[in-house]
Protein backbone atom coordinates (compact mmCIF):
# COMPACT_ATOMS: atom_id res chain seq x y z
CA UNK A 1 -34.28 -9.80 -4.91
CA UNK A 2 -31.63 -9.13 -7.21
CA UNK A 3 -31.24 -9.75 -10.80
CA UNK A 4 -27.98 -10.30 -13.00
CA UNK A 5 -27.83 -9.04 -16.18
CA UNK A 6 -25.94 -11.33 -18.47
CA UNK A 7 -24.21 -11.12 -22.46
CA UNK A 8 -26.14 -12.48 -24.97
CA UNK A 9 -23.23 -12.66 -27.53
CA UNK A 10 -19.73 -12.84 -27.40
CA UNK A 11 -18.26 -9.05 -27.90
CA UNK A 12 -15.87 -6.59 -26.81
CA UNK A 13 -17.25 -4.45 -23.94
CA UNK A 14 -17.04 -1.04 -25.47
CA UNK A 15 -18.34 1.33 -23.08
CA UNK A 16 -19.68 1.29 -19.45
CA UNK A 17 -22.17 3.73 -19.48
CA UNK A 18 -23.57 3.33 -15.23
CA UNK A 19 -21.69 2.40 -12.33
CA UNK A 20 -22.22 0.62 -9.16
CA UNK A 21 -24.82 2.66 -6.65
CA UNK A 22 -26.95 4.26 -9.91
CA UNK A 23 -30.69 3.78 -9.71
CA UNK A 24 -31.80 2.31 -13.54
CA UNK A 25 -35.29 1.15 -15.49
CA UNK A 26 -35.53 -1.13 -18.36
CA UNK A 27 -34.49 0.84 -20.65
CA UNK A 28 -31.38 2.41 -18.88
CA UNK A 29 -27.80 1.39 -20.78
CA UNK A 30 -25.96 -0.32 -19.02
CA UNK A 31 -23.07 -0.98 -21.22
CA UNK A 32 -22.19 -0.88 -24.73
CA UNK A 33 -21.17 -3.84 -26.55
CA UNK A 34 -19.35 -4.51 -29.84
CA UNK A 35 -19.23 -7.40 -32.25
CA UNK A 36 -18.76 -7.16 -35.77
CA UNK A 37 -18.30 -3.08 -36.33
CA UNK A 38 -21.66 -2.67 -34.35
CA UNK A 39 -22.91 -1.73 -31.15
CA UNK A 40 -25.34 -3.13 -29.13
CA UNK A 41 -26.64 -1.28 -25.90
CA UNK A 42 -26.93 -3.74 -22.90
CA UNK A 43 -30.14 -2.62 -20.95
CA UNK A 44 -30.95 -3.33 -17.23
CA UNK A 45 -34.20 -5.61 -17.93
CA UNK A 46 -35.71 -4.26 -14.22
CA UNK A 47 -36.24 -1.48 -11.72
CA UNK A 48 -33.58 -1.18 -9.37
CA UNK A 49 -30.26 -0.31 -7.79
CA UNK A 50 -26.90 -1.60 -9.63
CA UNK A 51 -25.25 -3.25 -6.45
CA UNK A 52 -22.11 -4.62 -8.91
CA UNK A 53 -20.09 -4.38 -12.16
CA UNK A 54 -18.60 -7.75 -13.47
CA UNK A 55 -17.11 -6.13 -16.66
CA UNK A 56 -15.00 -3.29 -17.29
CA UNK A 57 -14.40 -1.48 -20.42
CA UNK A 58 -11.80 -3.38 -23.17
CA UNK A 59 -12.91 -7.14 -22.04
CA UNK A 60 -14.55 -9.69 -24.12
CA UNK A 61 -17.75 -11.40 -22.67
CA UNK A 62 -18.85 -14.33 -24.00
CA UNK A 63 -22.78 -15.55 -24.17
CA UNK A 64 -23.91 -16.12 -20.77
CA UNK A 65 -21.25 -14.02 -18.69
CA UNK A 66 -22.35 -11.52 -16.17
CA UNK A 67 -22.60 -8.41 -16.71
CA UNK A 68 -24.24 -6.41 -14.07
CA UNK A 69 -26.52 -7.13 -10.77
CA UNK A 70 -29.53 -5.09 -10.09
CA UNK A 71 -31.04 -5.18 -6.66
CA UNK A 72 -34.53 -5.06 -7.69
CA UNK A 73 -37.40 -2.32 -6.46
């Protein structure tokens, strides 16, 4: 089953801190966000393998965009 991590905010993506293939937990980083001088770590909610990015580093996600999918374990 796989599971998409999504942006809770709207933010700059600051820094993509996996990639596509790496095995994560719940409290892995996924990505780094920023919004409003801070930054907010985007963590993979599940147990799993990252099959896909949807964000790279520079672009602005808005609440509810994708972020990453996790083939669950």
């Amino acid at each position: 089953m796989s599971h998409t991590v999504v942006a809770e905010l709207v933010a700059n993506v600051l820094k993509v801190t996996a990639k596509a293939g790496d095995s994560v937990g719940p409290q892995d980083t996924l990505v780094i966000l920023e919004s409003m001088k801070m930054e907010i770590p985007v963590l993979a909610e599940v147990t799993g393998t990252i099959t896909e990015f949807k964000v790279v580093e520079g672009e602005v996600v808005r609440d509810g965009d994708p972020i990453a999918v996790i083939e669950e374990k």
